[in-house]
PDB file of N, CA and C in Angstrom:
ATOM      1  N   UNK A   1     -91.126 -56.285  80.733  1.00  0.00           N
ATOM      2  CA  UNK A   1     -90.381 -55.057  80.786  1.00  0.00           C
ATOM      3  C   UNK A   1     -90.886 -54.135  79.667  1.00  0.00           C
ATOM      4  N   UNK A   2     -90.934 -52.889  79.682  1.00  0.00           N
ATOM      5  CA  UNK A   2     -91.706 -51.882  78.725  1.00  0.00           C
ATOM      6  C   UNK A   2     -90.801 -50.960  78.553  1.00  0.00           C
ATOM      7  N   UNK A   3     -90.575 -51.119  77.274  1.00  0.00           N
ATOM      8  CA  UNK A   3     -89.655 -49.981  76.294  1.00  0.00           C
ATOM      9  C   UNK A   3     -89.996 -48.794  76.311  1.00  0.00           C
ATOM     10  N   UNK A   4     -89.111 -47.750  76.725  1.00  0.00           N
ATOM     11  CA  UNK A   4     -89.235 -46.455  76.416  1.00  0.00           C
ATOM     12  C   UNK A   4     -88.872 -46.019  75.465  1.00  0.00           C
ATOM     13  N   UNK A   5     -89.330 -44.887  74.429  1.00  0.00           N
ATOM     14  CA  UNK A   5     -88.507 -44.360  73.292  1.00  0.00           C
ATOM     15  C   UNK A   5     -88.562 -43.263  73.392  1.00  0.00           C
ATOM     16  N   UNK A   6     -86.972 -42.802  73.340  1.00  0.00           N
ATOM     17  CA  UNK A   6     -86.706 -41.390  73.966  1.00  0.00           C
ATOM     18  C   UNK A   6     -87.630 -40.311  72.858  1.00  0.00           C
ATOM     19  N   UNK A   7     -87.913 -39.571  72.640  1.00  0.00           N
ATOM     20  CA  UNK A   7     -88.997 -38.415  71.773  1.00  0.00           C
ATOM     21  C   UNK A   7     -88.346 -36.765  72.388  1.00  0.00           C
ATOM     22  N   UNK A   8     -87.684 -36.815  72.024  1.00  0.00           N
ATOM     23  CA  UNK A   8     -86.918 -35.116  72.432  1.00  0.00           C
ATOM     24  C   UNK A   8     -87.997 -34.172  72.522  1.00  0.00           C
ATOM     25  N   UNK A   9     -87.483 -33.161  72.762  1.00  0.00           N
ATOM     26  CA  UNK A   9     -88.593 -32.130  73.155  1.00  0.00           C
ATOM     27  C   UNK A   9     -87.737 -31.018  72.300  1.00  0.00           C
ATOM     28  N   UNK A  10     -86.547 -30.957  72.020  1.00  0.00           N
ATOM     29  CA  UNK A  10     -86.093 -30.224  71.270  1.00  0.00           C
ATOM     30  C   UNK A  10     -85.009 -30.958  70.019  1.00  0.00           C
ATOM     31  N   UNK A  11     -84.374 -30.263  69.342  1.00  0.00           N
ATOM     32  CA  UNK A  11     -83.435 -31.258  68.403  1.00  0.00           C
ATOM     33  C   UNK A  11     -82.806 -30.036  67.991  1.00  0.00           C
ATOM     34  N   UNK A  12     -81.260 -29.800  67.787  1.00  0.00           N
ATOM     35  CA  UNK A  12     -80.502 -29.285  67.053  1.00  0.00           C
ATOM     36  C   UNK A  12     -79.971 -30.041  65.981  1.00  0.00           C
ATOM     37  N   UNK A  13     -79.524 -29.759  64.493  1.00  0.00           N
ATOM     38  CA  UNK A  13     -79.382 -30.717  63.520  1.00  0.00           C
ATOM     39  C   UNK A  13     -78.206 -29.733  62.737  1.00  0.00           C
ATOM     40  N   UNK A  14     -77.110 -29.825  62.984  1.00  0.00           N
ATOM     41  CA  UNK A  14     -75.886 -29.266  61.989  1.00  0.00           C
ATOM     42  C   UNK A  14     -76.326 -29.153  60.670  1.00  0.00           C
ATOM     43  N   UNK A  15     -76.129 -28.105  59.909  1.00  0.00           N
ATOM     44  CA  UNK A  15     -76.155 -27.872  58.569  1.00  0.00           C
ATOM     45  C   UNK A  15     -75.643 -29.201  58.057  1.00  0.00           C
ATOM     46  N   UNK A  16     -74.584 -29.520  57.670  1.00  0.00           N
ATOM     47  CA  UNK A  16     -73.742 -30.462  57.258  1.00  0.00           C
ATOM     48  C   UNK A  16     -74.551 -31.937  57.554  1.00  0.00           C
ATOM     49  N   UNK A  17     -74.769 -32.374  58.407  1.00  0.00           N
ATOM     50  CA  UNK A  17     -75.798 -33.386  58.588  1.00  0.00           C
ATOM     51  C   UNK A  17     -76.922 -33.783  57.530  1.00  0.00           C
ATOM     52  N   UNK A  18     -77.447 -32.255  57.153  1.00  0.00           N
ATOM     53  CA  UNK A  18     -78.828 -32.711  56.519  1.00  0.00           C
ATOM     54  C   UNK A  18     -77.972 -32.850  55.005  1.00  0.00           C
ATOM     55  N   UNK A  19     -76.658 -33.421  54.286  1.00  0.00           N
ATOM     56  CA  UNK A  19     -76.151 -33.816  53.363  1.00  0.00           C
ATOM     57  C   UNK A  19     -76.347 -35.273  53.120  1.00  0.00           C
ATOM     58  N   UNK A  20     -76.809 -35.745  54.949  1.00  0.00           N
ATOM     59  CA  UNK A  20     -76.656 -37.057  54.664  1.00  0.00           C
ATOM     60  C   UNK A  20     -78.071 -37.663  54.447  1.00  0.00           C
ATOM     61  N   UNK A  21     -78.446 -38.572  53.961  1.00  0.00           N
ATOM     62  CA  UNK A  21     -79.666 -39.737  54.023  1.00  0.00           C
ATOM     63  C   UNK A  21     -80.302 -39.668  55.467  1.00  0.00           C
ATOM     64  N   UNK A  22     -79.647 -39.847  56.124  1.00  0.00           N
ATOM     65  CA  UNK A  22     -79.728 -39.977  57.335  1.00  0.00           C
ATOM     66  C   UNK A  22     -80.542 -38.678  58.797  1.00  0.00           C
ATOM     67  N   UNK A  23     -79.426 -37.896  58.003  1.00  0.00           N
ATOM     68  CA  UNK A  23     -79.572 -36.130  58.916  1.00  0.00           C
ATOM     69  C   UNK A  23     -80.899 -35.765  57.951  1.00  0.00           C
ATOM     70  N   UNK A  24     -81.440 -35.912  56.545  1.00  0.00           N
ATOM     71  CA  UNK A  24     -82.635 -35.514  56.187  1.00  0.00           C
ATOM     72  C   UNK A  24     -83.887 -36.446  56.366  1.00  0.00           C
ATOM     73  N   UNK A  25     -83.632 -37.897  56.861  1.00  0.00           N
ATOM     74  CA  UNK A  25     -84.832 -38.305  57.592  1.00  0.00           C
ATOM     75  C   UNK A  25     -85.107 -38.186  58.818  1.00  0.00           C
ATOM     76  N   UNK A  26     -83.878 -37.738  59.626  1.00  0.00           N
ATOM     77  CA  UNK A  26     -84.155 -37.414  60.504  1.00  0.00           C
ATOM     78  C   UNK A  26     -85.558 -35.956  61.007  1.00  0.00           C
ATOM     79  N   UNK A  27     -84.805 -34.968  60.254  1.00  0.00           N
ATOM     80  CA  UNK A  27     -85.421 -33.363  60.110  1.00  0.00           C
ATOM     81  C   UNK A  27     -86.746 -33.894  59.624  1.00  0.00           C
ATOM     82  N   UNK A  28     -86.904 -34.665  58.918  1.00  0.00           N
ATOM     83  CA  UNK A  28     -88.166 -34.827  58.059  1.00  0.00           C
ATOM     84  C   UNK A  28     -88.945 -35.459  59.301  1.00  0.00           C
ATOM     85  N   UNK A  29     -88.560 -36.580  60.232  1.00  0.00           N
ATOM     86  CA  UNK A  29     -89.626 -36.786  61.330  1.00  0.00           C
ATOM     87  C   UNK A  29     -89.802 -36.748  62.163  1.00  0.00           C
ATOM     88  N   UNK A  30     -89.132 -35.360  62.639  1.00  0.00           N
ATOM     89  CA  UNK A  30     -89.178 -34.510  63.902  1.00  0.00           C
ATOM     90  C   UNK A  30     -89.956 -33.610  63.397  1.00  0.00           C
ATOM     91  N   UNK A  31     -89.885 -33.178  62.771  1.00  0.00           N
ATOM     92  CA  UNK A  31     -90.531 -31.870  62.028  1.00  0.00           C
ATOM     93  C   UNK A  31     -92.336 -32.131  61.647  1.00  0.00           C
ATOM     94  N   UNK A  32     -92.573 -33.575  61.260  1.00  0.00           N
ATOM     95  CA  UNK A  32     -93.757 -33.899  60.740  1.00  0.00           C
ATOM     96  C   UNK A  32     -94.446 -34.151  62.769  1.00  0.00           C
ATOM     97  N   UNK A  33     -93.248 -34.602  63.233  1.00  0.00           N
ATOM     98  CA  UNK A  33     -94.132 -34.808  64.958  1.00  0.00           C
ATOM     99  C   UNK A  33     -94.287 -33.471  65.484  1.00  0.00           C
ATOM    100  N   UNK A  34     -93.788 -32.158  64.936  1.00  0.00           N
ATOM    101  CA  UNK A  34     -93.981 -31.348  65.410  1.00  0.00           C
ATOM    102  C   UNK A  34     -93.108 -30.881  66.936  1.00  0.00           C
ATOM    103  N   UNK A  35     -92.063 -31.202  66.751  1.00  0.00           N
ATOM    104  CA  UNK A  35     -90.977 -31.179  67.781  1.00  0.00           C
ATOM    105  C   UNK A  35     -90.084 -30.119  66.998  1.00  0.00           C
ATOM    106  N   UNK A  36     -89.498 -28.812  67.997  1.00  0.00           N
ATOM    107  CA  UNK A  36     -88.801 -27.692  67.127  1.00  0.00           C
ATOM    108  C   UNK A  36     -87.397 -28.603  66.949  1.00  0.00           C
ATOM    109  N   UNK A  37     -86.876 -27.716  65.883  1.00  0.00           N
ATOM    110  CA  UNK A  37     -86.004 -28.436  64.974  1.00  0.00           C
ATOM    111  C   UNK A  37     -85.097 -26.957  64.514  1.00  0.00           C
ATOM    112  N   UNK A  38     -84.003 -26.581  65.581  1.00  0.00           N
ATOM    113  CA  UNK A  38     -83.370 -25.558  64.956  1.00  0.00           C
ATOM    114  C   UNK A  38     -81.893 -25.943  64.115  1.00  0.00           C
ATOM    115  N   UNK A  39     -81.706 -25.492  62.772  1.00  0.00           N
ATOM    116  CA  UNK A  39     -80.867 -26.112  62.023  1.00  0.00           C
ATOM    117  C   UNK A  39     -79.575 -25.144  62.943  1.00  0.00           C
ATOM    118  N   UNK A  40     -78.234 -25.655  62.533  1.00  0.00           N
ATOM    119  CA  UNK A  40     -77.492 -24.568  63.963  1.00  0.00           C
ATOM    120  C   UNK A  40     -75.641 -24.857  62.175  1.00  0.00           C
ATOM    121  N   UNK A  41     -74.890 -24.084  62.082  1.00  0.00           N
ATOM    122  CA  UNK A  41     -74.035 -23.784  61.316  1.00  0.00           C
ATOM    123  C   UNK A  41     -73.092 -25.228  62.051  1.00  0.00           C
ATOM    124  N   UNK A  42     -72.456 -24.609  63.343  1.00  0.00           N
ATOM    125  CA  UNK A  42     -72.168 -25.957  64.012  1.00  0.00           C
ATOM    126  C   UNK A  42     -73.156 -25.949  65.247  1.00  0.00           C
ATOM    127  N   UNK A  43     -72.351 -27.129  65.817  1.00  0.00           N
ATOM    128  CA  UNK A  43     -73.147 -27.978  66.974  1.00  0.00           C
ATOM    129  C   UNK A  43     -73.626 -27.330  68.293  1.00  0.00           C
ATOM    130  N   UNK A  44     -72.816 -26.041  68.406  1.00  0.00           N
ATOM    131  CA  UNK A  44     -72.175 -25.482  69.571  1.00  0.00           C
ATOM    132  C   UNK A  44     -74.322 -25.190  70.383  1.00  0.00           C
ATOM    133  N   UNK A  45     -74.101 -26.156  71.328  1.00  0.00           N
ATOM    134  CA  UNK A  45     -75.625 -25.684  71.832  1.00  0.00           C
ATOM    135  C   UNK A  45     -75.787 -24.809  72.433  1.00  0.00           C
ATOM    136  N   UNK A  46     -76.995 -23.856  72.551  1.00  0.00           N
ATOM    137  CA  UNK A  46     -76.960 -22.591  73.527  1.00  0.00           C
ATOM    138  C   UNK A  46     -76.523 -22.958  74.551  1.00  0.00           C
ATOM    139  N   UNK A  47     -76.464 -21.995  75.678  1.00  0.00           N
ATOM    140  CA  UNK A  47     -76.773 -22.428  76.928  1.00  0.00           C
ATOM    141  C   UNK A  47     -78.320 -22.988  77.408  1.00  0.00           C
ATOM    142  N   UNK A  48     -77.780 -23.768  77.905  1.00  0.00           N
ATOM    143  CA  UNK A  48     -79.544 -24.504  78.519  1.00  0.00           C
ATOM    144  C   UNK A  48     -80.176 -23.572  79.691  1.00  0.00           C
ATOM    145  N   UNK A  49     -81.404 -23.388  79.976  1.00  0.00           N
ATOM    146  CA  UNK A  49     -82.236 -22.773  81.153  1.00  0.00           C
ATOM    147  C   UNK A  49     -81.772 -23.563  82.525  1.00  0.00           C
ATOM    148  N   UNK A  50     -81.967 -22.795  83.364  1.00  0.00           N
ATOM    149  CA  UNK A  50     -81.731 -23.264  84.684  1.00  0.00           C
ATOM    150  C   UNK A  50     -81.044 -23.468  85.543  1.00  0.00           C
ATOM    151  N   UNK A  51     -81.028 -22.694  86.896  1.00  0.00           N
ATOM    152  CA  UNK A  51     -80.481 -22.347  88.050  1.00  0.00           C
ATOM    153  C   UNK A  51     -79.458 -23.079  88.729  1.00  0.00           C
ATOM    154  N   UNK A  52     -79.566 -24.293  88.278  1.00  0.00           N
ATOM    155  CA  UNK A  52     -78.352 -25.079  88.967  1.00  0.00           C
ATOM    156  C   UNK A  52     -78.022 -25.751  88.198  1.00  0.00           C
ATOM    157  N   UNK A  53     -76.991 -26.525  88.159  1.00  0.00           N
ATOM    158  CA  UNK A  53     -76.874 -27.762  87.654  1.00  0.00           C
ATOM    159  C   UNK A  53     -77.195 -28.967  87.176  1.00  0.00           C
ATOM    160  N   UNK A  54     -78.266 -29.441  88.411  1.00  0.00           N
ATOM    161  CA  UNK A  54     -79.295 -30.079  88.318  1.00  0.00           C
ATOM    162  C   UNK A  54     -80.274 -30.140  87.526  1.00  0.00           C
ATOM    163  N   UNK A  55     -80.756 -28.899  87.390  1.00  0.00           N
ATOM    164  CA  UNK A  55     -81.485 -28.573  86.384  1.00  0.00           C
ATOM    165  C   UNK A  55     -81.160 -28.099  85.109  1.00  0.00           C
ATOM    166  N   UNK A  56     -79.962 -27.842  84.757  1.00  0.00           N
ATOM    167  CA  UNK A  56     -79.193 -27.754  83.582  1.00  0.00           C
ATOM    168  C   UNK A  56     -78.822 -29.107  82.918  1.00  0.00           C
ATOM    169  N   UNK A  57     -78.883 -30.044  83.913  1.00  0.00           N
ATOM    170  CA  UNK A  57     -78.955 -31.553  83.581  1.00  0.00           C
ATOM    171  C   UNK A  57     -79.700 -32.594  82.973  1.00  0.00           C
ATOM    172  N   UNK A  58     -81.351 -31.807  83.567  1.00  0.00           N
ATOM    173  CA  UNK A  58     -82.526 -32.594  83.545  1.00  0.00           C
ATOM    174  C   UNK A  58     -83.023 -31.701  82.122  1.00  0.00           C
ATOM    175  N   UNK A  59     -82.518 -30.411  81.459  1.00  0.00           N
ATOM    176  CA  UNK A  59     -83.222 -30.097  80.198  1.00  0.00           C
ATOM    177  C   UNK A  59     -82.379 -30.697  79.078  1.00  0.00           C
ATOM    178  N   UNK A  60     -80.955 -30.730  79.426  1.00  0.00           N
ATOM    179  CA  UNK A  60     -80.042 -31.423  78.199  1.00  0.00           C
ATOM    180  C   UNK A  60     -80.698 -32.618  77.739  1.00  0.00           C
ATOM    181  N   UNK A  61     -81.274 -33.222  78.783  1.00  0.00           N
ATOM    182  CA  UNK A  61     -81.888 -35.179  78.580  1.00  0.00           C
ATOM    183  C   UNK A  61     -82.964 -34.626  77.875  1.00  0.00           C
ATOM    184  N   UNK A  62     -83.190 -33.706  77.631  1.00  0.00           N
ATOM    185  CA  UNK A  62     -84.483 -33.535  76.562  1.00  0.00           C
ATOM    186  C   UNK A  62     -83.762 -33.367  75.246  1.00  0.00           C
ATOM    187  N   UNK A  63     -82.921 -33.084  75.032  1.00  0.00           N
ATOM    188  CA  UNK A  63     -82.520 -32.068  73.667  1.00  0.00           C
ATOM    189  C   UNK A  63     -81.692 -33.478  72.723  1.00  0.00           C
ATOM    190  N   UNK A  64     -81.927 -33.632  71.674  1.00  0.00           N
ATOM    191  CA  UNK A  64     -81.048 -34.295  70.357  1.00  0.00           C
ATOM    192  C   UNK A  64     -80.577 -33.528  69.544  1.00  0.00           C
ATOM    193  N   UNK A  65     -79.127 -33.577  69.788  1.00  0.00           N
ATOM    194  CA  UNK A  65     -77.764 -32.622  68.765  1.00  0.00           C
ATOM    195  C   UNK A  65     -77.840 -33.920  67.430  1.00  0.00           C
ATOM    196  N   UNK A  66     -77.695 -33.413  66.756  1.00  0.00           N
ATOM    197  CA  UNK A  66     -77.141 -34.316  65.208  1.00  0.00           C
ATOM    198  C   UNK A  66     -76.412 -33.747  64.776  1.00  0.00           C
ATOM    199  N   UNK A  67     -75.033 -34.409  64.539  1.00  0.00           N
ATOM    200  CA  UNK A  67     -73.458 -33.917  64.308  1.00  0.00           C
ATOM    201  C   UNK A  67     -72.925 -34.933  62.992  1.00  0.00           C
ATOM    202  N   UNK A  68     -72.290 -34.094  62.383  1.00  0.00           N
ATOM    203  CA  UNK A  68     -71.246 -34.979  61.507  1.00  0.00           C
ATOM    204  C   UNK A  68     -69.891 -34.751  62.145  1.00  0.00           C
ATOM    205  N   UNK A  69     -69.449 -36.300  62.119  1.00  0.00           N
ATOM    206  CA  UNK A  69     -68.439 -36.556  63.100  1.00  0.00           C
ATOM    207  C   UNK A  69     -67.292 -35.945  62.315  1.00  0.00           C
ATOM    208  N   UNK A  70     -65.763 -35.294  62.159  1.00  0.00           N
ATOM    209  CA  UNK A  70     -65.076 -34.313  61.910  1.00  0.00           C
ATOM    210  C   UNK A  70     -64.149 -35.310  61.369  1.00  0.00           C
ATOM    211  N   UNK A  71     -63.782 -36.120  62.626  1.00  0.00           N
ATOM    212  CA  UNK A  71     -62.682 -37.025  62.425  1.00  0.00           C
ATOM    213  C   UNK A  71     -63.154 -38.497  62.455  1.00  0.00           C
ATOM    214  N   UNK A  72     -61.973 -39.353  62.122  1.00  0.00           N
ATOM    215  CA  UNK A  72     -62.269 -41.004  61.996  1.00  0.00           C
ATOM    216  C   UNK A  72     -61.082 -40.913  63.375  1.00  0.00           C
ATOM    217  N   UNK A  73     -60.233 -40.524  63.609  1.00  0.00           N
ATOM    218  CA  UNK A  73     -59.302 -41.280  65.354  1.00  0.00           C
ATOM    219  C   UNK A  73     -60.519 -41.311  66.187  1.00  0.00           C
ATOM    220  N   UNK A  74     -59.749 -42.677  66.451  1.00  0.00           N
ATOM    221  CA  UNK A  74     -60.942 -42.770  68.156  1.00  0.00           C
ATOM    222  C   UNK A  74     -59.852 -42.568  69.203  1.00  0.00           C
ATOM    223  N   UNK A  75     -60.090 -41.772  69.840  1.00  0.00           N
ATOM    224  CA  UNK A  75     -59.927 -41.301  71.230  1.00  0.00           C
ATOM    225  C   UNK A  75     -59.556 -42.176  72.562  1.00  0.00           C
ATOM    226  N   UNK A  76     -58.950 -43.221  72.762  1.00  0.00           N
ATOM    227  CA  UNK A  76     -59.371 -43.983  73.852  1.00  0.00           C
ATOM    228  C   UNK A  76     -59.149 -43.243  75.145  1.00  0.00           C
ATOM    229  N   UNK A  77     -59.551 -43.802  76.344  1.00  0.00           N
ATOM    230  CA  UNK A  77     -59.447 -43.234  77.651  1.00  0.00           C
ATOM    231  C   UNK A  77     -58.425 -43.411  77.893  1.00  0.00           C
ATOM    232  N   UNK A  78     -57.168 -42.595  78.354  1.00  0.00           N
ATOM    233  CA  UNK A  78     -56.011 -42.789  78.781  1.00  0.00           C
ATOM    234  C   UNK A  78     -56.193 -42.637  80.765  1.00  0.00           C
ATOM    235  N   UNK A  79     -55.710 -43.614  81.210  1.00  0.00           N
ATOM    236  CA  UNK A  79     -55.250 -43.376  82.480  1.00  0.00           C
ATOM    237  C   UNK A  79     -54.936 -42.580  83.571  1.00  0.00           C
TER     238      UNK A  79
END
């Protein structure tokens, strides 16, 4: 079986993120692969390109948001 590793084609990265260890190695090796890297205040993503749905579907699977999570409640699925 052969591993895929996802490689974005785009990346949004919250201000607040790059505070962490984490959110600045990230920026650091997207940026060195040469993949755009727009820093964004919050998360809120543009609108994506494309005519339907479908295809509003198939560009999101390209894109990596990096968020600092707000809250610690977890949410469960209610019924």
């Amino acid at each position: 079986m052969t591993k895929h590793i996802f490689i974005p084609e785009k990346v949004f990265i919250e201000k607040n993120a790059l505070e962490y260890p984490l959110g600045k190695t990230l920026y650091h090796k997207f940026t060195q692969k040469n993949i755009p890297v727009e820093i964004m205040a919050s998360i809120r993503v543009p609108p994506l390109p494309g005519k339907t749905p479908a295809e509003r579907y198939h560009q999101a699977k390209k894109i990596l948001a990096v968020s600092v999570r707000k809250t610690l409640n977890f949410a469960t699925c209610k019924p």
